[in-house]
C-alpha atoms as a PDB file:
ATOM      1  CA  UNK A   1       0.000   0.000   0.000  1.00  0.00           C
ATOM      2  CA  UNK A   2       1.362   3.113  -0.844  1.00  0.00           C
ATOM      3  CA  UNK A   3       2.361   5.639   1.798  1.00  0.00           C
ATOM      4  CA  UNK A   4      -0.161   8.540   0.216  1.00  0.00           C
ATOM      5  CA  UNK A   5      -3.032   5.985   0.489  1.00  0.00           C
ATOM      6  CA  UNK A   6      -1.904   4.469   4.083  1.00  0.00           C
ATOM      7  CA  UNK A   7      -1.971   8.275   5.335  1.00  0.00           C
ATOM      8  CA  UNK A   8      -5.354   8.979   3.927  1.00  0.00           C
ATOM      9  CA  UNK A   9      -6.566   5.781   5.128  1.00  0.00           C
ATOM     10  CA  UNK A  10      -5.524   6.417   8.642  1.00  0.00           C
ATOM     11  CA  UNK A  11      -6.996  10.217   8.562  1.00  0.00           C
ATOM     12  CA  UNK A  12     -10.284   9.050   7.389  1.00  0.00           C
ATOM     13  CA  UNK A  13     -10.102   6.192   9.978  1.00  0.00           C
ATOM     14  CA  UNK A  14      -9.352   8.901  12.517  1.00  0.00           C
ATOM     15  CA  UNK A  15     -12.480  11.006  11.190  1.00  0.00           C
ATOM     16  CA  UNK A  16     -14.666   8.848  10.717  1.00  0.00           C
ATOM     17  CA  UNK A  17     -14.076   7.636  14.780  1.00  0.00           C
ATOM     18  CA  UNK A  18     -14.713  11.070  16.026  1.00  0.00           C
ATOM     19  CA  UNK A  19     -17.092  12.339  14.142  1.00  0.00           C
ATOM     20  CA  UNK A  20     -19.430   9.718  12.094  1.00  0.00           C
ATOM     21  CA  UNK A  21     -19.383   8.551   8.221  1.00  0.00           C
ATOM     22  CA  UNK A  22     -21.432  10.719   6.864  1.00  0.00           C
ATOM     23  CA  UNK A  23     -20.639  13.928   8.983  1.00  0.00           C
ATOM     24  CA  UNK A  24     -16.902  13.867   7.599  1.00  0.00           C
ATOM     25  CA  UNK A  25     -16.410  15.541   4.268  1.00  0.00           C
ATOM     26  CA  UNK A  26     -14.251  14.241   1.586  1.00  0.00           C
ATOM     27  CA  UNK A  27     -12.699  17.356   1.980  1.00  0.00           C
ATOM     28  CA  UNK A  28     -11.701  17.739   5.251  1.00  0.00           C
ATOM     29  CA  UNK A  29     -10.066  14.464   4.709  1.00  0.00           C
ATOM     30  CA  UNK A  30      -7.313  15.470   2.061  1.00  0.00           C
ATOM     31  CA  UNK A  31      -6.820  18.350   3.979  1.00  0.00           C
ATOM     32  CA  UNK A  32      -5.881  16.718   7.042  1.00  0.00           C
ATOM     33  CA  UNK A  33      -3.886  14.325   5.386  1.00  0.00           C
ATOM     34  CA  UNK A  34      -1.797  16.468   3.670  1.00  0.00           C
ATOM     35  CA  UNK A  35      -3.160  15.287   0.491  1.00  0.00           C
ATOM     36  CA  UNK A  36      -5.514  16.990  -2.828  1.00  0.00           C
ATOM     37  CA  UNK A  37      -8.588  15.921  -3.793  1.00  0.00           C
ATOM     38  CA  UNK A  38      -7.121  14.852  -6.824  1.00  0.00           C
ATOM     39  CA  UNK A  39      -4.605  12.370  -5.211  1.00  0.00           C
ATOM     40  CA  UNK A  40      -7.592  11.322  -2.624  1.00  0.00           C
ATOM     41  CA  UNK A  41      -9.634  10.315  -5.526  1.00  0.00           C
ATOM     42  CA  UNK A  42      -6.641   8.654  -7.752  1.00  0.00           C
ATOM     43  CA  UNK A  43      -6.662   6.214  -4.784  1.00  0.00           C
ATOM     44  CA  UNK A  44     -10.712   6.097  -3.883  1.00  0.00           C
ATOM     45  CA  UNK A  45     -12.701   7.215  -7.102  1.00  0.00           C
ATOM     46  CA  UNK A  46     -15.690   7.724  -4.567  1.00  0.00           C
ATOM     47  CA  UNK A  47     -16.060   8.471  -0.742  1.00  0.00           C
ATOM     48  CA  UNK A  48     -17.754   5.299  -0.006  1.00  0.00           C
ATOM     49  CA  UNK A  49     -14.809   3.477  -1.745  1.00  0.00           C
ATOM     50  CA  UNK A  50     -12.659   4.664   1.006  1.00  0.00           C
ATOM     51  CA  UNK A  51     -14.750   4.009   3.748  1.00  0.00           C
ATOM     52  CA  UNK A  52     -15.152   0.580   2.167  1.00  0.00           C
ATOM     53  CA  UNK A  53     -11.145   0.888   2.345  1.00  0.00           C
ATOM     54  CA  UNK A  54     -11.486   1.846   6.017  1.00  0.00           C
ATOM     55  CA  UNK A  55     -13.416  -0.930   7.191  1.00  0.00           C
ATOM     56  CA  UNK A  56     -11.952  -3.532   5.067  1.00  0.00           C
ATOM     57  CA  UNK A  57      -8.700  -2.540   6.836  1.00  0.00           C
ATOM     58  CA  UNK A  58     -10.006  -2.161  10.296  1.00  0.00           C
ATOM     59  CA  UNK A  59     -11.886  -5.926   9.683  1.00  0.00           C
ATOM     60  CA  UNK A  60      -7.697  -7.337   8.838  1.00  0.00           C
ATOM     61  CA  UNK A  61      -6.467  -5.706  12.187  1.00  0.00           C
ATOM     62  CA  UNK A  62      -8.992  -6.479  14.364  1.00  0.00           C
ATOM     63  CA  UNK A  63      -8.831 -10.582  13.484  1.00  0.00           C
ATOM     64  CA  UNK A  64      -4.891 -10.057  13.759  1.00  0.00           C
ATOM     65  CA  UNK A  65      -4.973  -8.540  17.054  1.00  0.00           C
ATOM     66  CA  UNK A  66      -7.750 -11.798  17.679  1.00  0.00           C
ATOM     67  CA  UNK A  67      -5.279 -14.171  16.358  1.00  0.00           C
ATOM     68  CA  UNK A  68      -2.036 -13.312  18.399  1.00  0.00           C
ATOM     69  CA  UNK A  69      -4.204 -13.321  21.494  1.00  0.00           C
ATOM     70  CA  UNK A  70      -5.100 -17.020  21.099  1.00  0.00           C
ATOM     71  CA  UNK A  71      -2.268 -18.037  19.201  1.00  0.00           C
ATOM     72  CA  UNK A  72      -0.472 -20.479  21.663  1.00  0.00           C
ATOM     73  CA  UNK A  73      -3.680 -20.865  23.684  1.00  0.00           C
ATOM     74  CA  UNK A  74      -5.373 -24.350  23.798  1.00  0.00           C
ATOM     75  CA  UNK A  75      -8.509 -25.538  25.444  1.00  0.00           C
ATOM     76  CA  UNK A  76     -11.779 -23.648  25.500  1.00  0.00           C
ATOM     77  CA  UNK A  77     -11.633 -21.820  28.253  1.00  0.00           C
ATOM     78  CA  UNK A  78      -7.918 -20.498  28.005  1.00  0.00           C
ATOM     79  CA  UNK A  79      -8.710 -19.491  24.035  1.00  0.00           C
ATOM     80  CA  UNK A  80     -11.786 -17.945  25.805  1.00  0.00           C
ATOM     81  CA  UNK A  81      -9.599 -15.800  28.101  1.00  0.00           C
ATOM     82  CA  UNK A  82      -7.796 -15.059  24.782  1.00  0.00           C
ATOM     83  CA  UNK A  83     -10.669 -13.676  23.503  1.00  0.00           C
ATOM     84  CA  UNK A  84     -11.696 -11.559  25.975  1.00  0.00           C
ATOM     85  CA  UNK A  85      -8.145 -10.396  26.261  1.00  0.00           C
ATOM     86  CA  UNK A  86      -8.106  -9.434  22.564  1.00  0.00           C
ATOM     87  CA  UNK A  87     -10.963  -7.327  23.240  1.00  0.00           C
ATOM     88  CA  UNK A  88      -9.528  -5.859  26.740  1.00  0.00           C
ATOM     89  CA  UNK A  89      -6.424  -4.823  24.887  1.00  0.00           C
ATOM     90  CA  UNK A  90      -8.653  -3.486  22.124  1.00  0.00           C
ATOM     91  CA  UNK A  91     -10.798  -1.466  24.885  1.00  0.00           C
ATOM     92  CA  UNK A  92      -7.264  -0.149  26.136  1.00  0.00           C
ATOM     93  CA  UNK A  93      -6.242   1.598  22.460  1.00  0.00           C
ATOM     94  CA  UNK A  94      -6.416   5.088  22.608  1.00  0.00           C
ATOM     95  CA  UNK A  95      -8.185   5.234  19.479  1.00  0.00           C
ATOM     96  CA  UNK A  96     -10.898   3.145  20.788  1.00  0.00           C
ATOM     97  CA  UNK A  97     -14.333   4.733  19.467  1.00  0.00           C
ATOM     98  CA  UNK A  98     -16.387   1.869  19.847  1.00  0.00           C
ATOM     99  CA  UNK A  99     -17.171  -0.620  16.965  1.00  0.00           C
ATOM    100  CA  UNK A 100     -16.655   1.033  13.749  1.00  0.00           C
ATOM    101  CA  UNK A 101     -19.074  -1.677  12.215  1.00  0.00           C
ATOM    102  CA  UNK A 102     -21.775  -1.056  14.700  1.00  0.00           C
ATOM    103  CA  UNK A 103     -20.972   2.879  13.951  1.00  0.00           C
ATOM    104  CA  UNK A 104     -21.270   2.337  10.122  1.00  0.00           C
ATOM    105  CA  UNK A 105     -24.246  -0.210  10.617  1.00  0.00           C
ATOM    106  CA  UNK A 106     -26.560   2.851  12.181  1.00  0.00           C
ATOM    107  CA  UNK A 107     -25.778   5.674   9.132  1.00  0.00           C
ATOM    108  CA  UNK A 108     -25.720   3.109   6.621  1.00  0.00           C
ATOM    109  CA  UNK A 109     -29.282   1.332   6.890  1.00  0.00           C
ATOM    110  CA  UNK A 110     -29.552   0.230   3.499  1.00  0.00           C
ATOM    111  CA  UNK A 111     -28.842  -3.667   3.366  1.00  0.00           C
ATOM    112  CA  UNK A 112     -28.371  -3.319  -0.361  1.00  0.00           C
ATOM    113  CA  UNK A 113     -25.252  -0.938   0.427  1.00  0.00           C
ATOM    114  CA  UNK A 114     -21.934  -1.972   0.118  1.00  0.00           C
ATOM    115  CA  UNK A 115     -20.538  -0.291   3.468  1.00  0.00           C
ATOM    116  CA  UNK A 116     -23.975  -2.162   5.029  1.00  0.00           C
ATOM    117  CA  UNK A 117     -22.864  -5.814   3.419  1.00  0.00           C
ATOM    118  CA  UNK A 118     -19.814  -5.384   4.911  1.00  0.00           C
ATOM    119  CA  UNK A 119     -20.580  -4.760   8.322  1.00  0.00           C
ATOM    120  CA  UNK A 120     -23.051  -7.694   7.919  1.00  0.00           C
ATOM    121  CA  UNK A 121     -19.775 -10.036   6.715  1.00  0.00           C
ATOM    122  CA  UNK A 122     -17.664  -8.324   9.097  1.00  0.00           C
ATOM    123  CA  UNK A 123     -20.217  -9.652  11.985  1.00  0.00           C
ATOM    124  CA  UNK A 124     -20.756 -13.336  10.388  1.00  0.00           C
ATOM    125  CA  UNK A 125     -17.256 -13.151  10.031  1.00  0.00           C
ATOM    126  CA  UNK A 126     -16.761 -13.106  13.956  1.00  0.00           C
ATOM    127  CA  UNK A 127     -19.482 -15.736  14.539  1.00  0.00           C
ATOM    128  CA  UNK A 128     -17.647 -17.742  12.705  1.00  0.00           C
ATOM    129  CA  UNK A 129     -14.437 -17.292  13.881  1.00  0.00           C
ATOM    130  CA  UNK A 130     -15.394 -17.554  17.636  1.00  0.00           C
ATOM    131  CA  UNK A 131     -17.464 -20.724  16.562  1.00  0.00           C
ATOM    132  CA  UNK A 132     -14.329 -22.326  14.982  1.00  0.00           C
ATOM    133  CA  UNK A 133     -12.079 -20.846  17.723  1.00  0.00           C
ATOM    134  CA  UNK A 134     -13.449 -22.160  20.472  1.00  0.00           C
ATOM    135  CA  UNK A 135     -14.941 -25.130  19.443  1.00  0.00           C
ATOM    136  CA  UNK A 136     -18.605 -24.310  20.046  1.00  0.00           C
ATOM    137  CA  UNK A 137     -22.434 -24.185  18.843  1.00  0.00           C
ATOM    138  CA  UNK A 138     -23.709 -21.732  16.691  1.00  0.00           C
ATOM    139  CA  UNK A 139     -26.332 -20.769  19.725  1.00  0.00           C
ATOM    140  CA  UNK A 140     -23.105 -20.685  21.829  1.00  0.00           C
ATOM    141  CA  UNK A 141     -21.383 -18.794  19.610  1.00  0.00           C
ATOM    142  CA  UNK A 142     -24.343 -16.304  18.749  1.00  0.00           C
ATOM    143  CA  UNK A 143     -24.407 -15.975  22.798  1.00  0.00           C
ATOM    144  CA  UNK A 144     -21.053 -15.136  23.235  1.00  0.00           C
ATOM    145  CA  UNK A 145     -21.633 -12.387  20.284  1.00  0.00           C
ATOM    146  CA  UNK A 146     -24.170 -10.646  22.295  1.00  0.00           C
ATOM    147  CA  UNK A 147     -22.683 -10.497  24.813  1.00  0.00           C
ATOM    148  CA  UNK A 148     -19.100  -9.169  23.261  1.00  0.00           C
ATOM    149  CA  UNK A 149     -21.093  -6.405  21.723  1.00  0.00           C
ATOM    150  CA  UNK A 150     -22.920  -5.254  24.170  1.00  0.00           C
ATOM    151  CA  UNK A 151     -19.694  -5.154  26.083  1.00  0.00           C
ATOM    152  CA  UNK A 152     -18.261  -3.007  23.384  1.00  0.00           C
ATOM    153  CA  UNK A 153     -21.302  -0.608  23.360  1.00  0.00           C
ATOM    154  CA  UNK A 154     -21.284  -0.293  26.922  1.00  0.00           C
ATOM    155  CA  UNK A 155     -17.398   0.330  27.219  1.00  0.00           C
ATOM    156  CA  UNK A 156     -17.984   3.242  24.189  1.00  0.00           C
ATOM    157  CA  UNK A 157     -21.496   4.652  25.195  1.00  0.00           C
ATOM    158  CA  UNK A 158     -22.057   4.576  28.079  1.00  0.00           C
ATOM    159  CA  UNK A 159     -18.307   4.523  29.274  1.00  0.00           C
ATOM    160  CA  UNK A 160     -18.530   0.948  31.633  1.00  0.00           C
ATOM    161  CA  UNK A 161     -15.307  -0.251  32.507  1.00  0.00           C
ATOM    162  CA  UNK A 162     -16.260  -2.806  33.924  1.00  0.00           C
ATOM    163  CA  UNK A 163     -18.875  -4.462  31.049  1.00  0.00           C
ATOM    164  CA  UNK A 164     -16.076  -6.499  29.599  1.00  0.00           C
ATOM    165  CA  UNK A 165     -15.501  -8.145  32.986  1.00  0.00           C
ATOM    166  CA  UNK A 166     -18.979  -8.772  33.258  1.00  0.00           C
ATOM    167  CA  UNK A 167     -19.340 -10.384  29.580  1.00  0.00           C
ATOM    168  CA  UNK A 168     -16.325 -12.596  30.289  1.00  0.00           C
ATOM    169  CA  UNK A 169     -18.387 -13.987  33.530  1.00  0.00           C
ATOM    170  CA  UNK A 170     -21.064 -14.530  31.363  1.00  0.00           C
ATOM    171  CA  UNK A 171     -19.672 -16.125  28.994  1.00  0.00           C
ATOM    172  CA  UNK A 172     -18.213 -18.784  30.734  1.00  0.00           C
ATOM    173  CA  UNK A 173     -21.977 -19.589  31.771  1.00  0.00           C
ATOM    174  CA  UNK A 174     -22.480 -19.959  27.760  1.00  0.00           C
ATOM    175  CA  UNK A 175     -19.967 -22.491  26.993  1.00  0.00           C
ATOM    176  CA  UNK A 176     -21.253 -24.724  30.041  1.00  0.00           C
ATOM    177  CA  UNK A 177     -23.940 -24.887  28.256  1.00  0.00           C
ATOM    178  CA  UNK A 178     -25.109 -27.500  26.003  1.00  0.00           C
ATOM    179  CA  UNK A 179     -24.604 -26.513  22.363  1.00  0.00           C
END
């Protein structure tokens, strides 16, 4: 990825975070980047292309940050502390605005949008994953889903430290469960 693109990424990324999708102008993007419209567009022919961009990147660094969590971690319920760990050290990132999914999931309503499709395959995406990671049901998996975003939108909205803690007790209440 070029370093032009990377830097307009990262500004829109920042943007979008603090101040929605569709409140941030295409504008105040090149500007803050250092960049011209011109160059902005060379790399995203349309404003939706780069918050496509955005999200697409955001979707690769949030499963990487998953992955080296769990990496090394066998059994359920230590990849389950993985997990949650993951998300605590996600909580912990100074650019944490909440769930940039959930964020683009309430301005983009449209299911037949592309930024809406991908929040939908980001979030069957992480079904999956935790399914397949820790060995469980779909019901299980769906559970533990809940309950990690509503940890998220408690951490962001209504600034809970401790909801994560809470979701992790939880949880382990869901895998004891009968798939």
């Amino acid at each position: 990825m070029s370093e032009k693109r990377q830097q307009l990424m990262a500004t829109a990324y920042r943007l979008f975070n603090r101040h929605g999708f569709h409140a941030t102008g295409i504008d105040r993007i090149w500007a803050e980047a250092g960049s011209t419209k011109r160059t902005l567009y060379r790399h995203f022919p349309t404003k939706d292309a780069l918050i496509e961009a955005v999200l697409t990147e955001r979707d690769r660094e949030f499963f990487a940050l998953l992955e080296v969590r769990l990496a090394g971690a066998s059994g359920q319920e230590a990849r389950l502390q993985a997990l949650f760990a993951g998300f605590a050290d996600w909580f912990g990132r100074s650019d944490f605005y909440g769930c940039n999914f959930i964020n683009a999931s309430a301005e983009f309503a449209d299911p037949r949008h592309p930024v809406r499709k991908l929040v939908v395959a980001h979030k069957q995406a992480l079904l999956e994953w935790i399914r397949n990671e820790l060995g469980c049901s779909v019901p299980q998996a769906t559970g533990l889903c809940l309950l990690l975003e509503g940890a998220v939108v408690m951490a962001h909205s209504y600034q809970q430290p401790l909801a994560l803690d809470q979701a992790r007790q939880l949880a382990q209440t869901i895998l004891g469960e009968a798939g």
